[in-house]
C-alpha atoms as a PDB file:
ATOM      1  CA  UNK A   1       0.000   0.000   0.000  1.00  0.00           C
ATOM      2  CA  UNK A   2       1.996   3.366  -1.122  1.00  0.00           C
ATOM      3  CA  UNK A   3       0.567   6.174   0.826  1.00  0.00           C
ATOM      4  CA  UNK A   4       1.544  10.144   0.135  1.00  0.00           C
ATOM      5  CA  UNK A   5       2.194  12.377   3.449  1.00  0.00           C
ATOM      6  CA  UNK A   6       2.014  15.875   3.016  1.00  0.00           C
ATOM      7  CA  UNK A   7       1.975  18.939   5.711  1.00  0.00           C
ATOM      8  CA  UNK A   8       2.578  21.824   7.096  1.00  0.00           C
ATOM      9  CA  UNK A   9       6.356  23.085   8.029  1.00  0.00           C
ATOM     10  CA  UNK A  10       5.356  24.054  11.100  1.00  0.00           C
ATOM     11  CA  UNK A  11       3.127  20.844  12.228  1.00  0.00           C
ATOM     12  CA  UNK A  12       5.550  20.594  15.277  1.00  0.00           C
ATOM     13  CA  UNK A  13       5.667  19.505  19.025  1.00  0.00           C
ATOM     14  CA  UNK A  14       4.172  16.924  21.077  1.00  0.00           C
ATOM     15  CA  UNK A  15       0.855  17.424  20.189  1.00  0.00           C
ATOM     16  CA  UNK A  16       1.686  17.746  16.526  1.00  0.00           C
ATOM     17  CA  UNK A  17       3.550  14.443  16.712  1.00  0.00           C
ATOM     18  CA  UNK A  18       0.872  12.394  18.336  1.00  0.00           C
ATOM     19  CA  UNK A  19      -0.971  12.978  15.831  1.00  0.00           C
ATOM     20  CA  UNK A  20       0.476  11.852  12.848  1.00  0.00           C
ATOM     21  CA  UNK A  21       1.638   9.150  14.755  1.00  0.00           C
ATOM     22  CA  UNK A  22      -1.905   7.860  15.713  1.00  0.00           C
ATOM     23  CA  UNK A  23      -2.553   8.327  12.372  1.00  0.00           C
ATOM     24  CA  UNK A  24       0.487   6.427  10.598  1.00  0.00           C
ATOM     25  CA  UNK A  25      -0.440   3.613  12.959  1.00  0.00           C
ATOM     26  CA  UNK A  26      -3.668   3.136  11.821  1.00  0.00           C
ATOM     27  CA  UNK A  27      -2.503   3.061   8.040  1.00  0.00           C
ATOM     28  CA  UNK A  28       0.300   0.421   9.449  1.00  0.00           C
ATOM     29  CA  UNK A  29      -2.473  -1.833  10.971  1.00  0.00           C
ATOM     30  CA  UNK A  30      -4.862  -1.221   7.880  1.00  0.00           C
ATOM     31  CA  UNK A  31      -2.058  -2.478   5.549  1.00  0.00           C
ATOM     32  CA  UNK A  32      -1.215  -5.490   7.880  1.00  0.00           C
ATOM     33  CA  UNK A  33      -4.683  -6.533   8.165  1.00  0.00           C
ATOM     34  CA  UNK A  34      -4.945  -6.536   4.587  1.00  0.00           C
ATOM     35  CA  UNK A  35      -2.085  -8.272   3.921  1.00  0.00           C
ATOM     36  CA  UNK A  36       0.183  -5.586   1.894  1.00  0.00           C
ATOM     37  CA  UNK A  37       3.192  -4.180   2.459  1.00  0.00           C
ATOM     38  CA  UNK A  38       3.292  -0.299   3.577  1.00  0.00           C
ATOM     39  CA  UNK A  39       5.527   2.189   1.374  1.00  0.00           C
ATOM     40  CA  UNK A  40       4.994   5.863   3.089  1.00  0.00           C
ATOM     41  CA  UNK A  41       5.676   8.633   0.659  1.00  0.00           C
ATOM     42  CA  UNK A  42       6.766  12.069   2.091  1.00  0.00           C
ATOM     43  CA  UNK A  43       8.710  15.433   0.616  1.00  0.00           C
ATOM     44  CA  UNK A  44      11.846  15.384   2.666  1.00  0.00           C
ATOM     45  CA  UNK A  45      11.400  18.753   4.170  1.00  0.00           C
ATOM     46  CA  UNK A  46      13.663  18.501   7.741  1.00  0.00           C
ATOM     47  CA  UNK A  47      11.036  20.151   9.717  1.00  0.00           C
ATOM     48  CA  UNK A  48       6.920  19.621  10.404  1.00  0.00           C
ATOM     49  CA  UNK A  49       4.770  16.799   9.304  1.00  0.00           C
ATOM     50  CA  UNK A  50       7.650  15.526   6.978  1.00  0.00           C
ATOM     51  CA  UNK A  51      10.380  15.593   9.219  1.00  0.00           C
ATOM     52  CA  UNK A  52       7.805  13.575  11.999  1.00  0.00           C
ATOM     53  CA  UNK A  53       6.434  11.337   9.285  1.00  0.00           C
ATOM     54  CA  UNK A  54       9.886  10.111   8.523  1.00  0.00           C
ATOM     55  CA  UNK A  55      10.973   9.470  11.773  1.00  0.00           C
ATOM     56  CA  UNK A  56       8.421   7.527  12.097  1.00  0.00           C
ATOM     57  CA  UNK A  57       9.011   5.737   8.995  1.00  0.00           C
ATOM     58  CA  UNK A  58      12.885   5.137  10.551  1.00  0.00           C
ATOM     59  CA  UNK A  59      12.055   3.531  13.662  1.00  0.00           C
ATOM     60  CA  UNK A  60       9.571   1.128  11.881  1.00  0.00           C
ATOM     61  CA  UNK A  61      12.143   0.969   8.713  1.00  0.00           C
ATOM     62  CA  UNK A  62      11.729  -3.256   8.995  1.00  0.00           C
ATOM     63  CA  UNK A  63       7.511  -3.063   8.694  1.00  0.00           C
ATOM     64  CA  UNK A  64       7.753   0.571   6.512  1.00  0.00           C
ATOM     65  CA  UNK A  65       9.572   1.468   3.404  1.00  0.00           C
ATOM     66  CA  UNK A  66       9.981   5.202   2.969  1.00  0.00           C
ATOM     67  CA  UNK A  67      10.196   7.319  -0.308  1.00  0.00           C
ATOM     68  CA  UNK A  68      11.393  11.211   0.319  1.00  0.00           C
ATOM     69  CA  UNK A  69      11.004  13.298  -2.655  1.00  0.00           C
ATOM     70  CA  UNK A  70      12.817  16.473  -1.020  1.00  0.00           C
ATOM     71  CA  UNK A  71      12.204  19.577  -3.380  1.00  0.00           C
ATOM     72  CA  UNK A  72      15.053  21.086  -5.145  1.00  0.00           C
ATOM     73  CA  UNK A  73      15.080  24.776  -4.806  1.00  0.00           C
ATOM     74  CA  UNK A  74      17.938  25.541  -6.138  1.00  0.00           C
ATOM     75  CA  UNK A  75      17.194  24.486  -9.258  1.00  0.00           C
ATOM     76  CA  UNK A  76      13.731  25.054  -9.461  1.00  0.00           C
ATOM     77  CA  UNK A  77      13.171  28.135  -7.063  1.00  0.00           C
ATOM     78  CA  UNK A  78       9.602  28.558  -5.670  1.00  0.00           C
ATOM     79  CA  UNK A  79       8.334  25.917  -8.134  1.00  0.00           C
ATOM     80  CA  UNK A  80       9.921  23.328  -6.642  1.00  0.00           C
ATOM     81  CA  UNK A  81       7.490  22.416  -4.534  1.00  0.00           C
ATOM     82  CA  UNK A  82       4.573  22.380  -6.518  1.00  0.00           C
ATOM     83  CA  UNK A  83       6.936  20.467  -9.147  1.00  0.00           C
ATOM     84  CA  UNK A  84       7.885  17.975  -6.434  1.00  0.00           C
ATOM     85  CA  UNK A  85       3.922  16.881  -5.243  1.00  0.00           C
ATOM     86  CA  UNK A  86       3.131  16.507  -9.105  1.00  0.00           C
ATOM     87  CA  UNK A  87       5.859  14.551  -9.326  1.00  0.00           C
ATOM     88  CA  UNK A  88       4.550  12.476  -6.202  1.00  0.00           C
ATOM     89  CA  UNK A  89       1.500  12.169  -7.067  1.00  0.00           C
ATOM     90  CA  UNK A  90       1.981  11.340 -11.030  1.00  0.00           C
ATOM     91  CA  UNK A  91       3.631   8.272  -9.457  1.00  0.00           C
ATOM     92  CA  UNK A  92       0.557   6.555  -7.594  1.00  0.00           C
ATOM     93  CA  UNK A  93      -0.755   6.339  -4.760  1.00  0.00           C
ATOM     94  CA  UNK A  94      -3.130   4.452  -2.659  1.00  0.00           C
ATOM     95  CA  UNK A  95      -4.211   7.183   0.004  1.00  0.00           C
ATOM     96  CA  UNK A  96      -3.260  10.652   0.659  1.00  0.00           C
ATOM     97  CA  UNK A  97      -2.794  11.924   4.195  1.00  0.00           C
ATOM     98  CA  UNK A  98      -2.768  15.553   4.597  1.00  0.00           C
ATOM     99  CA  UNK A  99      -1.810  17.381   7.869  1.00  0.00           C
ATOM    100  CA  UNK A 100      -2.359  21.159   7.474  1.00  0.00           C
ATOM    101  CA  UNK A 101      -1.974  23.534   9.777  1.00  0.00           C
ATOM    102  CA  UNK A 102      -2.949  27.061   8.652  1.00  0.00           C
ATOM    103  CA  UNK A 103      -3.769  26.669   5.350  1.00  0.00           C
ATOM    104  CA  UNK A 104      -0.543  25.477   4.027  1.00  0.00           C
ATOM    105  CA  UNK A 105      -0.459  26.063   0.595  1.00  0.00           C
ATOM    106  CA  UNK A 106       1.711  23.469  -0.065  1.00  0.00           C
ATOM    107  CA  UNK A 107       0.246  20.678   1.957  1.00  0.00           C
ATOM    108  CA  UNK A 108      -3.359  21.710   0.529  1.00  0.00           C
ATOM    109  CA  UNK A 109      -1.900  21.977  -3.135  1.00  0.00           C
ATOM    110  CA  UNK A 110      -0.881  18.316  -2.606  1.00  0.00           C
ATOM    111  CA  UNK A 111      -4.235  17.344  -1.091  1.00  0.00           C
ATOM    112  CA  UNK A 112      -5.867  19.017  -4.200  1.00  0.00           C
ATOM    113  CA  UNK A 113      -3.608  17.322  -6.664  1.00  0.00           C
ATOM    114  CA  UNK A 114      -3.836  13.804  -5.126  1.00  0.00           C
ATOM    115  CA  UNK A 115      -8.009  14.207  -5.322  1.00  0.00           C
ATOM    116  CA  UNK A 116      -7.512  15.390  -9.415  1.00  0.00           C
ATOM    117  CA  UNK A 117      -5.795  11.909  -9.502  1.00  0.00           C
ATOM    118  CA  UNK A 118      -8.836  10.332  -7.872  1.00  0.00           C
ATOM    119  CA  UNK A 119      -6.534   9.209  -4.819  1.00  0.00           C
ATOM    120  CA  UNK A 120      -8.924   8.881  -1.901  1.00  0.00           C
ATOM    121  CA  UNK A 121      -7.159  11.849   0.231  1.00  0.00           C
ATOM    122  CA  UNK A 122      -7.449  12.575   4.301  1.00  0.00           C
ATOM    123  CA  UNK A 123      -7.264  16.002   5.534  1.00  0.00           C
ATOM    124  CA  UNK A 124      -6.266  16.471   9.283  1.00  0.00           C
ATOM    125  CA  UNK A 125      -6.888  19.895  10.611  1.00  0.00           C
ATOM    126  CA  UNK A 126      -4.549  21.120  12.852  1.00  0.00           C
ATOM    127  CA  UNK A 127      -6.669  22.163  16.307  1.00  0.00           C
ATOM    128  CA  UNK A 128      -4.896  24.290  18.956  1.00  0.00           C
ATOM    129  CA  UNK A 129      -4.520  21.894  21.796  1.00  0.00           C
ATOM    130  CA  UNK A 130      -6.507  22.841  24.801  1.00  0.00           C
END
């Protein structure tokens, strides 16, 4: 099962960690109980959801294979991004999980994308912890 991750930079801290993790688990115990192997697909960015998706990925790396697709912004300046999720996305997915915290456009441009390609896509709102 190949599954996209996209979020926000700033999806940080504990709260902000718990829940991608309850979430990843899930999708690990969805793809077990069906049998298939779990492939998480994330864009390499060394902070927020990406950066907690992959460690994630890292401590699970014999149950989890992990595709990063960081975006190269040297080359590409501030279309490397959007040029990165197409690229993603144009590659297949089964599910798309997106974690946005105010309105990323990124992490929403990926969601948007990934329902063009009629991948079933998750949005999870990021809510101020109380």
């Amino acid at each position: 099962m190949r599954v996209i991750v996209a979020g926000s930079r700033d999806w940080e801290g504990i709260y902000g960690e718990s829940r991608i993790v309850a979430v990843l688990n899930h999708v690990l115990a969805l793809a077990d109980a069906l049998g298939r192997e779990l492939t998480i697909v994330h864009g390499g960015c060394p902070t927020g959801a990406d950066a907690i998706t992959d460690r994630w990925c890292r401590r699970r790396e014999d149950q989890v294979g992990v595709e990063a697709y960081p975006a190269n912004w040297q080359w590409r300046r501030k279309g490397a991004g959007p040029v990165r999720n197409r690229d993603m996305v144009e590659r297949g997915a089964d599910m798309c999980l997106a974690f946005i915290k105010d309105y990323s456009r990124g992490a929403t441009g990926l969601a948007v994308l990934a329902q063009e390609a009629g991948i079933p896509t998750y949005v999870v709102a990021w809510e101020e912890p109380e």
